[in-house]
C-alpha atoms as a PDB file:
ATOM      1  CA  UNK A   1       0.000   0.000   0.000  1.00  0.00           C
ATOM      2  CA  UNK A   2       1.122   3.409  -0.781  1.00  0.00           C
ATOM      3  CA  UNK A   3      -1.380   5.338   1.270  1.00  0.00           C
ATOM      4  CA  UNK A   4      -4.439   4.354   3.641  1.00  0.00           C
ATOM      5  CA  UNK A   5      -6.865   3.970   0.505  1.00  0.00           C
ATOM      6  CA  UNK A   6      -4.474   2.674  -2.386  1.00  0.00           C
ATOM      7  CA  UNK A   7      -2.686   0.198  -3.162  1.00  0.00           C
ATOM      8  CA  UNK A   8       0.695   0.117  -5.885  1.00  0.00           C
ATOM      9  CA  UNK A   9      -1.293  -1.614  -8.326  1.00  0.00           C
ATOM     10  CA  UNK A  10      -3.524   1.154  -8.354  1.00  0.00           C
ATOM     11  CA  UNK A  11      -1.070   2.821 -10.777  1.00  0.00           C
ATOM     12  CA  UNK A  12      -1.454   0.066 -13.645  1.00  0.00           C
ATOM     13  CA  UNK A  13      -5.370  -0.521 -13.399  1.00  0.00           C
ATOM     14  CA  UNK A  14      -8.726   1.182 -13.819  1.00  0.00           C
ATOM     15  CA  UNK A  15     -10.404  -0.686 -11.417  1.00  0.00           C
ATOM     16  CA  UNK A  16      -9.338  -2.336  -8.016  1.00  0.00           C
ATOM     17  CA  UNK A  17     -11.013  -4.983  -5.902  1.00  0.00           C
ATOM     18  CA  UNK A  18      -9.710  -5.066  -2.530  1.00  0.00           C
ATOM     19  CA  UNK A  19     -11.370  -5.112   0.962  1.00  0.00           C
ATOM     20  CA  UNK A  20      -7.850  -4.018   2.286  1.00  0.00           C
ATOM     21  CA  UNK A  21      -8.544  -0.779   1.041  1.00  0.00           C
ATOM     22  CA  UNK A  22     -11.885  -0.695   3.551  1.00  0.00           C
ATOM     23  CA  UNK A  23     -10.450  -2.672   6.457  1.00  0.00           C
ATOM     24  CA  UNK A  24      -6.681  -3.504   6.632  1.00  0.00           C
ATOM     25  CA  UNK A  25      -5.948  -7.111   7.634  1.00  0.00           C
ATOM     26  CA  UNK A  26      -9.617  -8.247   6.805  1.00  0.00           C
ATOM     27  CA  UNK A  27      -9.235 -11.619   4.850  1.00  0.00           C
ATOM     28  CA  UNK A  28     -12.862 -13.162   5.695  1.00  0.00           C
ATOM     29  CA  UNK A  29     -14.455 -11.755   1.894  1.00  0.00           C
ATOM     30  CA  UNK A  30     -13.208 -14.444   0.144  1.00  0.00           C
ATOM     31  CA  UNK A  31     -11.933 -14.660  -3.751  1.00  0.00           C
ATOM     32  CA  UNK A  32     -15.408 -16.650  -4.898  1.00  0.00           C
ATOM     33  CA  UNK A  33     -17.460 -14.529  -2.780  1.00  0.00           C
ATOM     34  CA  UNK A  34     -15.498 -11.022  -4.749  1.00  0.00           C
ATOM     35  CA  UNK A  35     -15.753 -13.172  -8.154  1.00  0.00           C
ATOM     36  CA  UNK A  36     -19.540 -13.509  -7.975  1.00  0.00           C
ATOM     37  CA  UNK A  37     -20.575  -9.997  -6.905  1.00  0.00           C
ATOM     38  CA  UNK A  38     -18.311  -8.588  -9.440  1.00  0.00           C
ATOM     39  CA  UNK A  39     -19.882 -11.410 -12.177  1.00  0.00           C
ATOM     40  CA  UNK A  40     -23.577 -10.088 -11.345  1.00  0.00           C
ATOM     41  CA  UNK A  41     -22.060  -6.285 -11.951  1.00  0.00           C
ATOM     42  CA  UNK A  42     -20.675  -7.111 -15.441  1.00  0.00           C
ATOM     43  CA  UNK A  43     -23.446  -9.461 -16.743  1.00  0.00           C
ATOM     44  CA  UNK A  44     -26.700  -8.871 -14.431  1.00  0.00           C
ATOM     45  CA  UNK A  45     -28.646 -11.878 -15.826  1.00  0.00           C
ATOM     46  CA  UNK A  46     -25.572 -14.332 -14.835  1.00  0.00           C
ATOM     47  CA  UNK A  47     -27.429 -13.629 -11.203  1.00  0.00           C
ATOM     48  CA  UNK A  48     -29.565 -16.215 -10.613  1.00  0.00           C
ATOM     49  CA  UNK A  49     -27.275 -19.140 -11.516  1.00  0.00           C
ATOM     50  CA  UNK A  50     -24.269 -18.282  -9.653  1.00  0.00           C
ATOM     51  CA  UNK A  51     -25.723 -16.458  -6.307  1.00  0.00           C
ATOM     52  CA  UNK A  52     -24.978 -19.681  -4.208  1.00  0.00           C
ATOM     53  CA  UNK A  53     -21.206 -19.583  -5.220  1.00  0.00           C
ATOM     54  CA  UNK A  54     -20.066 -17.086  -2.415  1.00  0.00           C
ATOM     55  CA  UNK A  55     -21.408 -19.998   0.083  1.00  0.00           C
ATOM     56  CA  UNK A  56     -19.733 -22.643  -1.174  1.00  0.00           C
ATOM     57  CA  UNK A  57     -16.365 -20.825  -1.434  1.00  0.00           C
ATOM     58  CA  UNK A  58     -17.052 -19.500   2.213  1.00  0.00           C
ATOM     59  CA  UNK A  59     -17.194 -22.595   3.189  1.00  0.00           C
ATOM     60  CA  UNK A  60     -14.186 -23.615   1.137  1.00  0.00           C
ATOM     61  CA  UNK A  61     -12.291 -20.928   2.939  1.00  0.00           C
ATOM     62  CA  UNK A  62     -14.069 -20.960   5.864  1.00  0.00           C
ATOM     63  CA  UNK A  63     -14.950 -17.540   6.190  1.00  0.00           C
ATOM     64  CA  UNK A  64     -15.909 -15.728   9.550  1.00  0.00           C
ATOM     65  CA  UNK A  65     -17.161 -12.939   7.528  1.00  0.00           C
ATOM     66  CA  UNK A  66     -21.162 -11.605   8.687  1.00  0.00           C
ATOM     67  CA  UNK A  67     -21.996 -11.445   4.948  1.00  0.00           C
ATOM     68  CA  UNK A  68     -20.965 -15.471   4.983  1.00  0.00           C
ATOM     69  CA  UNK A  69     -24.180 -15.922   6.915  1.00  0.00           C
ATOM     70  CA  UNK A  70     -25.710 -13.612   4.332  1.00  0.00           C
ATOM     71  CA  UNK A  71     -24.641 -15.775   1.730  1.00  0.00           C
ATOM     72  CA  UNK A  72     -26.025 -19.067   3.751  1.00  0.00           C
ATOM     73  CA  UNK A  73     -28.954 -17.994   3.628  1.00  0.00           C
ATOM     74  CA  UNK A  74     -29.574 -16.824   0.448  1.00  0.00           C
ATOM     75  CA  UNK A  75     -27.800 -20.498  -0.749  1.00  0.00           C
ATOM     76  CA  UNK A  76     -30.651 -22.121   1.308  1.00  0.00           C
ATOM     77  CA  UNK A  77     -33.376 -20.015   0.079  1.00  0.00           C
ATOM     78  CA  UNK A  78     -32.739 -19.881  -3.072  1.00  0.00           C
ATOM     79  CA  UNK A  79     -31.105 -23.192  -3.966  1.00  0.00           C
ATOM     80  CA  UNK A  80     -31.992 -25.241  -1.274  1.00  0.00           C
ATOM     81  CA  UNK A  81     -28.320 -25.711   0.136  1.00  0.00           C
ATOM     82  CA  UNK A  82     -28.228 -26.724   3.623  1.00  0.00           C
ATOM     83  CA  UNK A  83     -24.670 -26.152   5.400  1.00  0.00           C
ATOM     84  CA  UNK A  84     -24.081 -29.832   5.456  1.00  0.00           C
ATOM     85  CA  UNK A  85     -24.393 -29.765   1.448  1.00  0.00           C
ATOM     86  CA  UNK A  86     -22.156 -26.850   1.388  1.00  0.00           C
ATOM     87  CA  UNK A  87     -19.225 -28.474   3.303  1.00  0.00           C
ATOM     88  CA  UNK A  88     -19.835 -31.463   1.095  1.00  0.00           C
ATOM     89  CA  UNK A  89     -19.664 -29.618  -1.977  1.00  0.00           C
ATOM     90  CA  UNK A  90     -16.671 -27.943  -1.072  1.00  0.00           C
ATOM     91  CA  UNK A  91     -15.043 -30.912  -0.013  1.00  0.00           C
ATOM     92  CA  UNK A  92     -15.557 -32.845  -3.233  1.00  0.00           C
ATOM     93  CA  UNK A  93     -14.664 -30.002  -5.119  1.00  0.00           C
ATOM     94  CA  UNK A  94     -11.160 -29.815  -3.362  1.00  0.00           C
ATOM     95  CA  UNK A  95     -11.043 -33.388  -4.317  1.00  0.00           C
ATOM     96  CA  UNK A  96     -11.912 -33.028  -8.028  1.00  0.00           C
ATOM     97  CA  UNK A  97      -9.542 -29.969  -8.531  1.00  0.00           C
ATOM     98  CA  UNK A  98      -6.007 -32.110  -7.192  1.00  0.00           C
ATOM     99  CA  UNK A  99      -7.595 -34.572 -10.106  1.00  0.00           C
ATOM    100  CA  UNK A 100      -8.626 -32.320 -12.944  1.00  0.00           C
ATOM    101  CA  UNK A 101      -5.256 -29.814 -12.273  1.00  0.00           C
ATOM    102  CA  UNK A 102      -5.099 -27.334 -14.924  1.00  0.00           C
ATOM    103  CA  UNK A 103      -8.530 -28.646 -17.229  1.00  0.00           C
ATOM    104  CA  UNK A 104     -11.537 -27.245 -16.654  1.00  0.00           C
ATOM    105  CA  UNK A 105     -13.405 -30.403 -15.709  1.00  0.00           C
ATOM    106  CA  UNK A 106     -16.426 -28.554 -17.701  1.00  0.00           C
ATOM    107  CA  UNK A 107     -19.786 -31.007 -17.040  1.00  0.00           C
ATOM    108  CA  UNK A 108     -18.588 -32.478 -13.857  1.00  0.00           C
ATOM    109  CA  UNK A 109     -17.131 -29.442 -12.203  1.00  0.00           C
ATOM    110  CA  UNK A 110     -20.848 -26.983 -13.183  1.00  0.00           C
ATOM    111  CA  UNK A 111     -22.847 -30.254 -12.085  1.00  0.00           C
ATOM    112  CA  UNK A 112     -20.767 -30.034  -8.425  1.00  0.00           C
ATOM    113  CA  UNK A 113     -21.194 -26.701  -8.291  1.00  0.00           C
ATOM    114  CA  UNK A 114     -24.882 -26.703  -8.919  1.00  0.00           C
ATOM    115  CA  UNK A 115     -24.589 -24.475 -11.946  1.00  0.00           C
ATOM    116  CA  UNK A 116     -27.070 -27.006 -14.228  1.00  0.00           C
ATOM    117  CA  UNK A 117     -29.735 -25.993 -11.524  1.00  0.00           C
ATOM    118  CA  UNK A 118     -30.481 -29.547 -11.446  1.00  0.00           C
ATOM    119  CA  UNK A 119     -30.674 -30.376  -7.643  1.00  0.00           C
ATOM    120  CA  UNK A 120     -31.424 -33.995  -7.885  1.00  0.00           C
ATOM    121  CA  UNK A 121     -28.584 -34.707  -9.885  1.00  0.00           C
ATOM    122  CA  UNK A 122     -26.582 -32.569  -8.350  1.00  0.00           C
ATOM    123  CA  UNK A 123     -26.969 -34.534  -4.900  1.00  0.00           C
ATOM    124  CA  UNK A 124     -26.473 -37.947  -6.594  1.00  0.00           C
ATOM    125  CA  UNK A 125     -22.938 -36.950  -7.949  1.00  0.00           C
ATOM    126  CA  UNK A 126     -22.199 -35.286  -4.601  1.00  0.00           C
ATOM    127  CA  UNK A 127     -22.884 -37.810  -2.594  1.00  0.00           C
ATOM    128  CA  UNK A 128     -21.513 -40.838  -4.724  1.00  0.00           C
ATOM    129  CA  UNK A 129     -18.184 -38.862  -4.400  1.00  0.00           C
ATOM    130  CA  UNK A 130     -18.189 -37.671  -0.640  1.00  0.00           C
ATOM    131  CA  UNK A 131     -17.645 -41.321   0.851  1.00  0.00           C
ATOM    132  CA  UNK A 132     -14.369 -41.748  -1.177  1.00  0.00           C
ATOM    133  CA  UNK A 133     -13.208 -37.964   0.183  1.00  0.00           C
ATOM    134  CA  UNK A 134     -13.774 -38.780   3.639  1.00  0.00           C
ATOM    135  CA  UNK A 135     -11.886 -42.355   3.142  1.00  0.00           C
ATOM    136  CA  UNK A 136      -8.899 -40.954   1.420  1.00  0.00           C
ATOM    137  CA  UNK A 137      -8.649 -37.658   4.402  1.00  0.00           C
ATOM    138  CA  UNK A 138      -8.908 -40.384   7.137  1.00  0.00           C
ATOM    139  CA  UNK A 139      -6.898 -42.693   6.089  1.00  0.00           C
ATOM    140  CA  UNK A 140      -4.151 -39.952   5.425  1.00  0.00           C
ATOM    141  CA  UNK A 141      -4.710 -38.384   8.523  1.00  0.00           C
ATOM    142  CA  UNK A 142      -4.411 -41.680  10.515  1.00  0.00           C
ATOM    143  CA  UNK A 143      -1.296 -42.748   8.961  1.00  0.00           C
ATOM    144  CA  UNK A 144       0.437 -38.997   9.281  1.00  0.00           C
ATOM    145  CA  UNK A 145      -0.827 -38.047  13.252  1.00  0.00           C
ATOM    146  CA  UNK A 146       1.826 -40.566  14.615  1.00  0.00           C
ATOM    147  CA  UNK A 147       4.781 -38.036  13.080  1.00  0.00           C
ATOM    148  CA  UNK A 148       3.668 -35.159  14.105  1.00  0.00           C
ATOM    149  CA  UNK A 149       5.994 -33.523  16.856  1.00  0.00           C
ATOM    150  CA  UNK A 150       3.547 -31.457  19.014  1.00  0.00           C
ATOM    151  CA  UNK A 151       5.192 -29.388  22.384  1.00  0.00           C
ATOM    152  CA  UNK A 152       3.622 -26.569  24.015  1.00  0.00           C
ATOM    153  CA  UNK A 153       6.285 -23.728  23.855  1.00  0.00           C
ATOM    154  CA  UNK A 154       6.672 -21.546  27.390  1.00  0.00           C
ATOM    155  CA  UNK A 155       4.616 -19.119  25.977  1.00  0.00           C
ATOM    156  CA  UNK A 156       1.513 -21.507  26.216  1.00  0.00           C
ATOM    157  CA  UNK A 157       1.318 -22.033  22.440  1.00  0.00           C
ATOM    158  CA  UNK A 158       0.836 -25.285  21.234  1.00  0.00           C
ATOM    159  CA  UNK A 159       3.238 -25.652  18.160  1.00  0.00           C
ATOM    160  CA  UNK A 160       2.818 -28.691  15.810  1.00  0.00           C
ATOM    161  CA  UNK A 161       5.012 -29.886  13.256  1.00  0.00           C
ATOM    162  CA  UNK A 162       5.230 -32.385  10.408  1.00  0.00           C
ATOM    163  CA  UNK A 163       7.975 -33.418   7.183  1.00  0.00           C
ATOM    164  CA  UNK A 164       4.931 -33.883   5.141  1.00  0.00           C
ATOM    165  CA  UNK A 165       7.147 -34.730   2.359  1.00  0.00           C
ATOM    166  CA  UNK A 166       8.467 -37.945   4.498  1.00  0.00           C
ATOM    167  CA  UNK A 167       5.396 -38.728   6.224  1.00  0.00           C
ATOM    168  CA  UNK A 168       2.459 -38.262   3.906  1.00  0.00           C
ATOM    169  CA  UNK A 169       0.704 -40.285   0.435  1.00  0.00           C
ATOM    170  CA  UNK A 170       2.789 -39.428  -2.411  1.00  0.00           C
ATOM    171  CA  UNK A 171       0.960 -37.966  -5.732  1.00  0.00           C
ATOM    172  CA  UNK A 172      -2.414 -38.829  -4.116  1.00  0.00           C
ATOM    173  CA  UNK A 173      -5.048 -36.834  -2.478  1.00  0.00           C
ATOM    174  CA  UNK A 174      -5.172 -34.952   0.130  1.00  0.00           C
ATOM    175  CA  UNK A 175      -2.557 -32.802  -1.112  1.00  0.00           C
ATOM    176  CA  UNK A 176       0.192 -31.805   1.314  1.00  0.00           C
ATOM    177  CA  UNK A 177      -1.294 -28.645   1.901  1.00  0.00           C
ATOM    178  CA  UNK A 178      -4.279 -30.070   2.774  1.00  0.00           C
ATOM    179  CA  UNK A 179      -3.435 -32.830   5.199  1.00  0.00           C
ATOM    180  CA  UNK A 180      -1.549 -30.400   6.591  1.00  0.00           C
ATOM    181  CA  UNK A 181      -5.092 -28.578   7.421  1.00  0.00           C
ATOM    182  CA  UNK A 182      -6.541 -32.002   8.443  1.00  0.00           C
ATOM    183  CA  UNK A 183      -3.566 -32.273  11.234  1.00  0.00           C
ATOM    184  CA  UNK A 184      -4.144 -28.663  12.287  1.00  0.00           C
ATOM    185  CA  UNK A 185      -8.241 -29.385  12.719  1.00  0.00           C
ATOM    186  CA  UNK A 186      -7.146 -32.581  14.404  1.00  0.00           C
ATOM    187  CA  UNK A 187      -5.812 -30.201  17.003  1.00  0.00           C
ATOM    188  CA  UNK A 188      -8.053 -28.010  17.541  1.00  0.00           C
ATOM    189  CA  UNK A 189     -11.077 -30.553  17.556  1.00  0.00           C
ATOM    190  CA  UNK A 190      -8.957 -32.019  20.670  1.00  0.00           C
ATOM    191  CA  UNK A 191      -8.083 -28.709  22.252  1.00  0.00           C
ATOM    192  CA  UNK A 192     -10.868 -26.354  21.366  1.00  0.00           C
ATOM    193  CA  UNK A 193     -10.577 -23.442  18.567  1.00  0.00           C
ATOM    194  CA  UNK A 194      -9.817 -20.725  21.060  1.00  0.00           C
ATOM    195  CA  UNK A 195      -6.575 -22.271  22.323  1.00  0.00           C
ATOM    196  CA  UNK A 196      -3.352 -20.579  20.626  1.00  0.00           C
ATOM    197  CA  UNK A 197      -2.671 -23.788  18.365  1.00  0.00           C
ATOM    198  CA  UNK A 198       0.166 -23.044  15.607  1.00  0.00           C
ATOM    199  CA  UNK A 199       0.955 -26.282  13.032  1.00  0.00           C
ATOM    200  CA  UNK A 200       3.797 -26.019  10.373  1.00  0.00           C
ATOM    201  CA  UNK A 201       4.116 -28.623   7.657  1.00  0.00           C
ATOM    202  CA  UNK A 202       6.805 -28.654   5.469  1.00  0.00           C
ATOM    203  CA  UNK A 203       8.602 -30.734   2.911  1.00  0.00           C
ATOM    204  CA  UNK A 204      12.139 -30.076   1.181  1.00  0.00           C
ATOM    205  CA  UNK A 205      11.226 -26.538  -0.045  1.00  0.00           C
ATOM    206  CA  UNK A 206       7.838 -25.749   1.510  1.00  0.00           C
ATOM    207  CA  UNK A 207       5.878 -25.190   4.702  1.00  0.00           C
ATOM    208  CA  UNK A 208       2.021 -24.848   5.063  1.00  0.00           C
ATOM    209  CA  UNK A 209       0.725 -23.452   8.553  1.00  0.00           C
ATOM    210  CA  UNK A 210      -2.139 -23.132   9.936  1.00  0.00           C
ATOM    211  CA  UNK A 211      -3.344 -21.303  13.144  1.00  0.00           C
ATOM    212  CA  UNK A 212      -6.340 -21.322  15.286  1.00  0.00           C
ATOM    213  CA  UNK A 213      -8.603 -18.504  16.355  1.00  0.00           C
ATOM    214  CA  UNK A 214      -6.952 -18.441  20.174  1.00  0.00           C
ATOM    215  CA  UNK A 215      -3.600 -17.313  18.104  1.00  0.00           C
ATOM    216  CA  UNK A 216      -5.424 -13.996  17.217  1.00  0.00           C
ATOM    217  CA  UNK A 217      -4.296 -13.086  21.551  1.00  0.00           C
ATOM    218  CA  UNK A 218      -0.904 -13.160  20.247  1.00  0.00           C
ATOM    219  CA  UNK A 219      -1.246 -11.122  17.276  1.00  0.00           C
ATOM    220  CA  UNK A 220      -0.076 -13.561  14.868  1.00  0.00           C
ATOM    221  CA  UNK A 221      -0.100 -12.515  11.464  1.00  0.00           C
ATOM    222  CA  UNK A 222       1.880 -15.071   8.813  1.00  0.00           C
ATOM    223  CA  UNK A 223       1.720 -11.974   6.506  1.00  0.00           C
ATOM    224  CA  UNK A 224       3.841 -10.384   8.898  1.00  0.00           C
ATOM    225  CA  UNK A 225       6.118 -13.141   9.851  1.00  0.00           C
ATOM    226  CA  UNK A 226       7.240 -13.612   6.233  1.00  0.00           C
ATOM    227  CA  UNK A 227       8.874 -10.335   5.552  1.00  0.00           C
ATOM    228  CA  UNK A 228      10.965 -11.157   8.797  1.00  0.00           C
ATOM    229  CA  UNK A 229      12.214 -14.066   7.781  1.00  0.00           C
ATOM    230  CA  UNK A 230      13.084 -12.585   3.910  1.00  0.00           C
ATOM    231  CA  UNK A 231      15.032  -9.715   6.092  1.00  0.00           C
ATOM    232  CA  UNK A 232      16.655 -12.008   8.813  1.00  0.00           C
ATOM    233  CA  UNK A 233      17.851 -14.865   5.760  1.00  0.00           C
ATOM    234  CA  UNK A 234      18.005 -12.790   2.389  1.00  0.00           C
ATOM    235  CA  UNK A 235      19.677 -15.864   1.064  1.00  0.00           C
ATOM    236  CA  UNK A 236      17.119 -18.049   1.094  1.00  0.00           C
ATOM    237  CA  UNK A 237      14.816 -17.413  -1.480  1.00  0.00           C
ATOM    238  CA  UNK A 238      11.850 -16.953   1.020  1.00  0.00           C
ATOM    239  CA  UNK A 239       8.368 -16.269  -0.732  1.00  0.00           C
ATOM    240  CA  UNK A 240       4.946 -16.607   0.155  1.00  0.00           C
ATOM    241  CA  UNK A 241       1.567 -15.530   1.844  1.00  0.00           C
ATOM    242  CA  UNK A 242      -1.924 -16.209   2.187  1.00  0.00           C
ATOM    243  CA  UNK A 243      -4.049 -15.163   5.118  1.00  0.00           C
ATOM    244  CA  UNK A 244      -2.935 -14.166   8.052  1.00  0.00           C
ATOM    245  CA  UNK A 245      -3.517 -17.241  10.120  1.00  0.00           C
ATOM    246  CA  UNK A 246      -3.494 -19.452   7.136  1.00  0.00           C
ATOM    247  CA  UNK A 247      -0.575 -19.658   4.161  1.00  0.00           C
ATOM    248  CA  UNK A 248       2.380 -21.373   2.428  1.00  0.00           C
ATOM    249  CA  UNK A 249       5.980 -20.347   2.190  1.00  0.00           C
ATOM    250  CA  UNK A 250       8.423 -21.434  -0.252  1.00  0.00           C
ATOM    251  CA  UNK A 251      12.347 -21.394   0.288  1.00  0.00           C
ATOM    252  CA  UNK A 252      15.743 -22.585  -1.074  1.00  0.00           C
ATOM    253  CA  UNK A 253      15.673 -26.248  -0.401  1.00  0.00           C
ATOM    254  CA  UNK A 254      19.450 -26.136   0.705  1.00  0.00           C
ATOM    255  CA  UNK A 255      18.273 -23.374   3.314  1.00  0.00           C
ATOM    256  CA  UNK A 256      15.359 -25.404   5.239  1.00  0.00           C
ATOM    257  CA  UNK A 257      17.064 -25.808   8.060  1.00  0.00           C
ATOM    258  CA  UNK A 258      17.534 -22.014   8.469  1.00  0.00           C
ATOM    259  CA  UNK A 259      14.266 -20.879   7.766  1.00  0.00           C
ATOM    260  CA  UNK A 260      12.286 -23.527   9.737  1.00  0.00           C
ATOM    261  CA  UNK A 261      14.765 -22.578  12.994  1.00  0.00           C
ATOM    262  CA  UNK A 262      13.972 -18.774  12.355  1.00  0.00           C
ATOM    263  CA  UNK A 263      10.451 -19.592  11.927  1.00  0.00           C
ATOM    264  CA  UNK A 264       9.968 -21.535  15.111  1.00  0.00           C
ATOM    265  CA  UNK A 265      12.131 -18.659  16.893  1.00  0.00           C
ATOM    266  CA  UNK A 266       9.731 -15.541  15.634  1.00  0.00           C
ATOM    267  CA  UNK A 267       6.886 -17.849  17.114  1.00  0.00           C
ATOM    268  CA  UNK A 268       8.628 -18.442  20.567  1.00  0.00           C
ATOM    269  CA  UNK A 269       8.929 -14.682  20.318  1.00  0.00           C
ATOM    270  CA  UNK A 270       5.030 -14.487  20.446  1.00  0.00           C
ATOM    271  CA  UNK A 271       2.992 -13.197  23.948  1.00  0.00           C
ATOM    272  CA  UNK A 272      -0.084 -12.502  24.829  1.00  0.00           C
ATOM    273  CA  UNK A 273      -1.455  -9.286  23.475  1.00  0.00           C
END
């Protein structure tokens, strides 16, 4: 940002979508949930076939947003989604995406995301897919929980850790980003959202973390974090992002070590706001 109300890219485009520029640090409007509203401004009569996408990628992204709520209900009223549907949808959706990669899965894809308006059908394909999702997650998840290193640091965070790379399915689903979510809900079904519960997963040149709700006492922000580590090890390569209490980093392989030790020391670093 160059000022309180604009942004560098400003300078190249016309237009700018960004709920920075109305509340700094608020990542709860998701990308679908933008997409859509800006779809219905460009092509009006587009409305009524897409208005339940901002619930389903609220649920994706598990938004916290009050317009997610908003978006609920008009999923439920209007297409007769019920939250359980939505979590399903997204779920399967992850699940066809790792598959499909960069095709556009056009016919399965619109039928899963209820854009043939076909409900019936739509529900069929969902739930002949689901089962398998929930089979391949568990399984994963079963086989991975036994590696993962979990201490609570002196500053009462619990801090989880994982070498997905060694200790996960190989070119299968979940993806290692996504197990690495499934470990990190694991925890916090066990210990309760609100308890400050940090997990890192990383493989030879990656780390995925995750954070619970009960970190926001601490004032962690990954968004934050990065740009300290990019300062502190300038040789490593570090990029990266994402939300602040959910992203991905990406480093020189030959500098792991480094970066997960400076990592792990800006998070002992943490107290209590």
């Amino acid at each position: 940002f160059v000022s309180e109300n604009r942004a560098l890219v400003d300078e190249y485009v016309d237009v700018h979508v960004n709920p920075h520029l109305v509340k700094r640090g608020y990542y709860e409007l998701t990308a679908g949930m933008l997409a859509t509203e800006l779809a219905r401004f460009i092509y009006p009569p587009v409305e009524e076939k897409i208005k339940h996408l901002p619930a389903i990628a609220g649920t994706g992204d598990r938004s916290n947003a009050p317009e997610f709520e908003q978006y609920k209900r008009i999923a439920k009223q209007m297409k007769g989604l019920t939250e359980e549907d939505l979590k399903k949808i997204a779920e399967v959706v992850d699940h066809e995406a790792y598959f499909w990669k960069f095709m556009d899965g056009k016919g399965i894809i619109e039928e899963l995301l209820l854009l043939s308006g076909n409900l019936k059908r739509h529900r069929l394909l969902v739930d002949s897919i689901y089962p398998e999702v929930e089979e391949k997650q568990e399984k994963a998840l079963r086989a991975s929980l036994p590696h993962v290193k979990s201490v609570v640091l002196p500053n009462g965070i619990r801090f989880n850790t994982i070498d997905i790379e060694l200790f996960a399915p190989k070119f299968s689903y979940p993806s290692p980003g996504k197990l690495g979510g499934l470990i990190h809900d694991h925890f916090k079904e066990k210990y309760g959202e609100n308890s400050p519960i940090l997990t890192l997963a990383y493989g030879p040149d990656f780390a995925v973390i995750r954070a619970s709700d009960g970190m926001g006492e601490y004032n962690f922000d990954l968004n934050m974090i990065i740009p300290k580590l990019q300062e502190l090890l300038p040789a490593a390569g570090i990029e990266g992002g994402g939300h602040s209490f959910a992203g991905s980093i990406k480093f020189f392989e030959g500098m792991r070590k480094e970066v997960l030790e400076e990592f792990a020391k800006q998070v002992v670093k943490l107290r209590k706001a």
